[in-house]
N, C-alpha and C. Protein backbone atom coordinates (compact mmCIF):
# COMPACT_ATOMS: atom_id res chain seq x y z
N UNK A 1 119.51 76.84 55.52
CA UNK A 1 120.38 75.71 55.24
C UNK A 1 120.60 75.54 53.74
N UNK A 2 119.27 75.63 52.94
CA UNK A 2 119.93 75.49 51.34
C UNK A 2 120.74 76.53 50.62
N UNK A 3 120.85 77.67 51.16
CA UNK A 3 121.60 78.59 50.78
C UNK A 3 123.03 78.64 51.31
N UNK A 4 123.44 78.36 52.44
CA UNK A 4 124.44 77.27 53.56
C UNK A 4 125.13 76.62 52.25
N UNK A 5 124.69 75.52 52.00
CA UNK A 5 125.11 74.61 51.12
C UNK A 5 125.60 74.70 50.04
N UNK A 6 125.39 75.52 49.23
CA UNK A 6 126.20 75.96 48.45
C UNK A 6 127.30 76.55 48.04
N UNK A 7 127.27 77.42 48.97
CA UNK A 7 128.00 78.48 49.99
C UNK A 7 129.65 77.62 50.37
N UNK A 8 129.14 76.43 50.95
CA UNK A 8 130.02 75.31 51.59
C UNK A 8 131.04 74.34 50.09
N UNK A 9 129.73 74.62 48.79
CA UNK A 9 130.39 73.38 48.16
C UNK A 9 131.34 74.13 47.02
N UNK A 10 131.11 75.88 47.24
CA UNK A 10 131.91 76.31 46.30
C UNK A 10 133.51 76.47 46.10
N UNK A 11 134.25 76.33 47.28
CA UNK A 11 135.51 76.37 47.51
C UNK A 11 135.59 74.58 47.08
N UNK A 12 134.88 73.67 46.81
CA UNK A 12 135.42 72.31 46.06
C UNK A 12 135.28 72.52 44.73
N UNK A 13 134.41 73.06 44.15
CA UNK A 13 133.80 73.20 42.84
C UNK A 13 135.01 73.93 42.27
N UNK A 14 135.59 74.95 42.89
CA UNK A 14 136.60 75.82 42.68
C UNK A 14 138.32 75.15 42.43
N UNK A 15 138.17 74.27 43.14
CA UNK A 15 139.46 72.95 43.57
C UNK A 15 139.58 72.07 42.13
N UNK A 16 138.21 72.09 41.15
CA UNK A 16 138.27 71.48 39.99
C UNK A 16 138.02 71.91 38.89
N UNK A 17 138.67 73.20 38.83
CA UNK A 17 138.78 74.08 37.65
C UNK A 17 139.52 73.79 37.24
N UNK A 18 139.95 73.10 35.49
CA UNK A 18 140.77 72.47 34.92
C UNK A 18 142.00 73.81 35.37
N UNK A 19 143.80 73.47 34.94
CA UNK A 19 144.24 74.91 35.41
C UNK A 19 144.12 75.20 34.10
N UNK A 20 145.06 76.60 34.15
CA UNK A 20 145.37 77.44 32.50
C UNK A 20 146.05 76.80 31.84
N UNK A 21 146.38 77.73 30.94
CA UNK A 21 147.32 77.18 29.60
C UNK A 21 148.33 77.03 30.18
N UNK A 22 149.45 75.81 29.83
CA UNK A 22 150.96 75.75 30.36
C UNK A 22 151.88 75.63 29.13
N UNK A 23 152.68 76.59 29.42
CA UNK A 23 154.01 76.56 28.61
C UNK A 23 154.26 74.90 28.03
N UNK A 24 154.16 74.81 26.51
CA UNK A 24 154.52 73.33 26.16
C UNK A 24 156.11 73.29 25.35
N UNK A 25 156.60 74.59 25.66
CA UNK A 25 157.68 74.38 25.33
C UNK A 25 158.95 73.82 26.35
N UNK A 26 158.36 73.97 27.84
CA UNK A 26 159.23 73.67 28.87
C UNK A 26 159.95 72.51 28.32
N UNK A 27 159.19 71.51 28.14
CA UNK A 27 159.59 70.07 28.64
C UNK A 27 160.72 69.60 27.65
N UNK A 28 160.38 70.25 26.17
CA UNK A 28 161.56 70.02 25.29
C UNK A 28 162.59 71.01 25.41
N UNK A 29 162.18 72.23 26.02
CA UNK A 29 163.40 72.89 26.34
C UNK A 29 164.44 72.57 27.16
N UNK A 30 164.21 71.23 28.35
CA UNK A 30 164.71 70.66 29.22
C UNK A 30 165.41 69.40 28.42
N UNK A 31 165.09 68.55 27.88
CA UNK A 31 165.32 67.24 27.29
C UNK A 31 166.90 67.67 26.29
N UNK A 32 166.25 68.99 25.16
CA UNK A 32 167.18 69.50 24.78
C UNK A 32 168.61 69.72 25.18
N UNK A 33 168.52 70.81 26.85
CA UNK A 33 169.53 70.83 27.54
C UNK A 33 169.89 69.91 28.20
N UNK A 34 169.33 68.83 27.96
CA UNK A 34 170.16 67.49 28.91
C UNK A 34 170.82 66.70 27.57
N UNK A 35 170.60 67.26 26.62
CA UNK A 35 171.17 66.51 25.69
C UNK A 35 172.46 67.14 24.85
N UNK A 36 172.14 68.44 25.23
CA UNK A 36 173.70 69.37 25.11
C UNK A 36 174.39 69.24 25.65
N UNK A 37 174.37 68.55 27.13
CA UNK A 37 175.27 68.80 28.07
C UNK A 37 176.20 67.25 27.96
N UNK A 38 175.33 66.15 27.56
CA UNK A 38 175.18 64.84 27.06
C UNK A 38 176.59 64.79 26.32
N UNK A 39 175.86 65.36 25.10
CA UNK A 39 176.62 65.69 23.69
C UNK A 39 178.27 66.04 23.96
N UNK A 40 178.12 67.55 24.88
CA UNK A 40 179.40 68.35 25.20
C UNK A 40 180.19 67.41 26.18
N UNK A 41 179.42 66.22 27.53
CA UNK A 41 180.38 65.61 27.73
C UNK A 41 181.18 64.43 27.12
N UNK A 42 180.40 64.11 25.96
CA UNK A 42 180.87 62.71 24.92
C UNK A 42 181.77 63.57 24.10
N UNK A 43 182.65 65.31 23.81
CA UNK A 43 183.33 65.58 23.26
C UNK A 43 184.31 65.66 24.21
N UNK A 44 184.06 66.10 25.27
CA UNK A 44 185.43 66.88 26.13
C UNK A 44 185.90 65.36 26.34
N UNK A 45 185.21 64.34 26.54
CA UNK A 45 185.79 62.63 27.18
C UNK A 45 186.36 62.07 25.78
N UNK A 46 185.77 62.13 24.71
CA UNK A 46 186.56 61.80 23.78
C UNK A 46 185.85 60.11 23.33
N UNK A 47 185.10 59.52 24.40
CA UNK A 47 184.24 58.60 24.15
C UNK A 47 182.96 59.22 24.61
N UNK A 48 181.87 58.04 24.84
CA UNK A 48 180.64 57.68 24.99
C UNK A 48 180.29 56.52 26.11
N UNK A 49 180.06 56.45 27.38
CA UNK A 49 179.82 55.48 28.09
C UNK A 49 178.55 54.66 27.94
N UNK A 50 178.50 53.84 27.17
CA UNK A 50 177.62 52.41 26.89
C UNK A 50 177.41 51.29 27.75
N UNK A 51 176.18 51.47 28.11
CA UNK A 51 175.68 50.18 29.09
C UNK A 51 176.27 49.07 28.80
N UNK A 52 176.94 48.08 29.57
CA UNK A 52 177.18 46.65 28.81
C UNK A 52 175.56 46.11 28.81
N UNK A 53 176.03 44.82 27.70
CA UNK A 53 174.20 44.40 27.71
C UNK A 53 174.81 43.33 28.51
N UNK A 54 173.51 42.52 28.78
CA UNK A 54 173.53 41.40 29.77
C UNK A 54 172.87 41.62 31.10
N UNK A 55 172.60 40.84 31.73
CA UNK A 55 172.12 40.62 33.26
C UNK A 55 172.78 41.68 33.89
N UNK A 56 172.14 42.05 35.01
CA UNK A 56 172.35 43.25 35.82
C UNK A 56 172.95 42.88 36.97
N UNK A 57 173.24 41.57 37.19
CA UNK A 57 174.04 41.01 38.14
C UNK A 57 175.36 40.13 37.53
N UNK A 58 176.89 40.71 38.51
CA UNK A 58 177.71 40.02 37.93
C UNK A 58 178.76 39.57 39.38
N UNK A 59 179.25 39.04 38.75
CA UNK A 59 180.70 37.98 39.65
C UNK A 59 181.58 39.35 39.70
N UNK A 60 181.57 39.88 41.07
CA UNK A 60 183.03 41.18 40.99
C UNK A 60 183.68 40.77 42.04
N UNK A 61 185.55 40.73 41.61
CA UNK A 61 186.23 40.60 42.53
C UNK A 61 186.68 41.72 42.96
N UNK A 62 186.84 42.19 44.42
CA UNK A 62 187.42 43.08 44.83
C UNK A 62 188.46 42.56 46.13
N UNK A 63 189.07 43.90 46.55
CA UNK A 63 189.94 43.27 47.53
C UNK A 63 189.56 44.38 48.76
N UNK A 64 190.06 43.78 50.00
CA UNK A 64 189.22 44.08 51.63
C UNK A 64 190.51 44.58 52.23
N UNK A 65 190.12 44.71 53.78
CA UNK A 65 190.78 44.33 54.66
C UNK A 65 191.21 42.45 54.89
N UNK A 66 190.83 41.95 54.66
CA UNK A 66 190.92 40.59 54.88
C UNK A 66 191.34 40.03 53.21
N UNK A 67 192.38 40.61 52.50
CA UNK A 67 192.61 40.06 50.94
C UNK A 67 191.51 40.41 50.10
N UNK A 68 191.73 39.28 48.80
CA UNK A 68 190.83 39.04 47.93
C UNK A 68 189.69 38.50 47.86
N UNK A 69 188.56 39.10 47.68
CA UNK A 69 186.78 38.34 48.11
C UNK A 69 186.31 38.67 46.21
N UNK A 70 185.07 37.48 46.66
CA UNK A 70 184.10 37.74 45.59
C UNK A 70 182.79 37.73 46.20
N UNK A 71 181.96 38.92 45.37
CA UNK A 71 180.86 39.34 45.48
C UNK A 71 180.39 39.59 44.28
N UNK A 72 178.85 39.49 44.76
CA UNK A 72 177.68 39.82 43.71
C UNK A 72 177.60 41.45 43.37
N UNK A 73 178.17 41.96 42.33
CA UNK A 73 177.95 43.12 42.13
C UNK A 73 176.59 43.83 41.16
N UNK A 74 176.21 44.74 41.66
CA UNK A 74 174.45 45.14 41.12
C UNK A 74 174.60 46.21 40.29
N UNK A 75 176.17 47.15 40.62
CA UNK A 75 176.15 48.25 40.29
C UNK A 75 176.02 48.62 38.20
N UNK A 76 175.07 48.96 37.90
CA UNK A 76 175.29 49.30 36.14
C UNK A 76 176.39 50.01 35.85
N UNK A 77 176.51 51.02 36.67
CA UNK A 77 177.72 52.08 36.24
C UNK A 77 179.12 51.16 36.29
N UNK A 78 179.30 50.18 36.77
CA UNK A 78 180.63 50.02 36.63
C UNK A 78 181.00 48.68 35.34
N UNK A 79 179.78 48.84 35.50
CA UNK A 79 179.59 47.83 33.80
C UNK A 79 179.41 48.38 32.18
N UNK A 80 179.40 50.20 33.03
CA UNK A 80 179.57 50.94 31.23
C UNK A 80 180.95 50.61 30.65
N UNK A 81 180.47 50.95 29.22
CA UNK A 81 181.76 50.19 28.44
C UNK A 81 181.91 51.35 27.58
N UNK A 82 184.10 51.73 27.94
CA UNK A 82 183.39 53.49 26.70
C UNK A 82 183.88 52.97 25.55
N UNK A 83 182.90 53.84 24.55
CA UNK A 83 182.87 53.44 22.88
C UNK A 83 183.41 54.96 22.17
N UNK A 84 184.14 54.56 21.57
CA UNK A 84 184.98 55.60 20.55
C UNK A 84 183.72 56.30 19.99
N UNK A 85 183.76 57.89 19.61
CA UNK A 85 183.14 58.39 19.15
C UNK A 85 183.64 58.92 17.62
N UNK A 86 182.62 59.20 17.10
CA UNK A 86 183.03 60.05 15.90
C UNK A 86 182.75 61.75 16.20
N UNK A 87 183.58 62.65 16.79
CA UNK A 87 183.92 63.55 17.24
C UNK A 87 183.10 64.61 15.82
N UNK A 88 183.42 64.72 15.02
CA UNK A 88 182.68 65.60 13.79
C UNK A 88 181.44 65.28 13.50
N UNK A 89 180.84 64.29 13.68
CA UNK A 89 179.39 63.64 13.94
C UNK A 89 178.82 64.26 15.25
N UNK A 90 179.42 64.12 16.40
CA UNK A 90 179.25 64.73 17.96
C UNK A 90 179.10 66.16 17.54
N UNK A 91 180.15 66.83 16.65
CA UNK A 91 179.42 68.19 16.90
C UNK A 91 178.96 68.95 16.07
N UNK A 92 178.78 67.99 14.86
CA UNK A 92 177.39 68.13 14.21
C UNK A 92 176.15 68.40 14.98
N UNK A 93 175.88 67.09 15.72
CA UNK A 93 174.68 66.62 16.79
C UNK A 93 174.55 67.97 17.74
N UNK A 94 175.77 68.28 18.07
CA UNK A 94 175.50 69.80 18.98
C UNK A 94 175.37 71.18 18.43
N UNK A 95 175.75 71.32 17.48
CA UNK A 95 175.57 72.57 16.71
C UNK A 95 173.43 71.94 16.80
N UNK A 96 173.39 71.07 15.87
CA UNK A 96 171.54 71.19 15.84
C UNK A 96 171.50 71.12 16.91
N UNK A 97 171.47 70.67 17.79
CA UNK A 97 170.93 70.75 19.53
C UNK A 97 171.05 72.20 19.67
N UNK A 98 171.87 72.73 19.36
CA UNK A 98 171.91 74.20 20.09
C UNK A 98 170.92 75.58 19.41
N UNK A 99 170.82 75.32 17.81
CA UNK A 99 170.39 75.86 17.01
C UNK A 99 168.84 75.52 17.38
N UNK A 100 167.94 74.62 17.80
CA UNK A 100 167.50 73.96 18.42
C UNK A 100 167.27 74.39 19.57
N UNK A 101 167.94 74.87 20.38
CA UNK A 101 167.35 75.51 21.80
C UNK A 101 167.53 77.26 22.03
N UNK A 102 168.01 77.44 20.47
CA UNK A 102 167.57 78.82 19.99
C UNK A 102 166.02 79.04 19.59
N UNK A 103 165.99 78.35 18.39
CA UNK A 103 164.43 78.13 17.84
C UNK A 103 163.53 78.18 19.18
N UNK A 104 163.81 76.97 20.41
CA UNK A 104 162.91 77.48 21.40
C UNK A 104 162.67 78.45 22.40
N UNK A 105 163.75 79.00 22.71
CA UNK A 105 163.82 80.35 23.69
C UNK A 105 163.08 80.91 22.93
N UNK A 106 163.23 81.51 21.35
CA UNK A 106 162.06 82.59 20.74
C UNK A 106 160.44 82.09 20.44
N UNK A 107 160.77 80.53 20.94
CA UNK A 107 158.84 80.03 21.06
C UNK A 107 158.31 81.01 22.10
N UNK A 108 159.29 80.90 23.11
CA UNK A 108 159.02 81.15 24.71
C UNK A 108 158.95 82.63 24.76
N UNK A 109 160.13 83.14 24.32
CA UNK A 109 159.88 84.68 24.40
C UNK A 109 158.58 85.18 23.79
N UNK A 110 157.75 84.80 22.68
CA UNK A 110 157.03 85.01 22.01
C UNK A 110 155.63 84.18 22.20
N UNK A 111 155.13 83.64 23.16
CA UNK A 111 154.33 82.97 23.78
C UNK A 111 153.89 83.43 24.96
N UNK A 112 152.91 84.06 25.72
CA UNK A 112 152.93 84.33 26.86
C UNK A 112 152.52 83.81 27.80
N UNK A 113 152.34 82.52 27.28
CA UNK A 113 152.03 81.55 28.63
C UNK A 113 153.56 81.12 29.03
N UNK A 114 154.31 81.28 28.27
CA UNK A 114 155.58 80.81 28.66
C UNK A 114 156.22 81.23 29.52
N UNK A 115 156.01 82.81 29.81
CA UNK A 115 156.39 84.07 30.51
C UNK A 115 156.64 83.72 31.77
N UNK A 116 157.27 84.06 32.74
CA UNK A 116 157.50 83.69 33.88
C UNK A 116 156.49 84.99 34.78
């Protein structure tokens, strides 16, 4: 039995092996590309969609089958407000974003925990 027991507790002991090294370039390599894509759609639109501030609940009129009603509307998205951009500033911001997710592909290529 005491030899049993051990036997039994090694597949848990095994379950709490800190893991390996993980790629720490993933996570900014991701943030990056959500911010290129960000960037590239605030050029092709020509604005920037901005939260209105205020309460998250508002007075919206819409219209039905039965006419004109009012309701409590919850939705944020239809409360963005678009804001003029400065377009040569925008792709300033994307040139470094991109230059920027050059620098990290060669972290990654050159890292081998990164390696797939």
């Amino acid at each position: 039995m005491r030899v049993l027991l051990p036997l039994l507790l090694l597949p848990a002991l095994a379950a709490c092996t800190p893991p390996g090294p993980t790629c720490r370039v993933g996570p900014e390599m991701r943030t990056i590309n959500q911010l290129i894509a960000e960037t590239q759609g605030n050029l092709d639109r020509g604005y920037v969609l901005v939260p209105a501030s205020g309460p998250g609940v508002d007075m919206c009129l819409h219209g039905g089958n039965w006419g004109l009603g009012l309701s409590i509307c919850t939705d944020r998205t239809a409360r963005d407000k678009p804001v003029a951009i400065d377009a040569a500033a925008e792709r300033r911001k994307l040139a470094g974003l991109k230059s920027r997710r050059i620098q990290l592909q060669r972290q990654m290529e050159s890292d081998p925990v990164c390696q797939p």
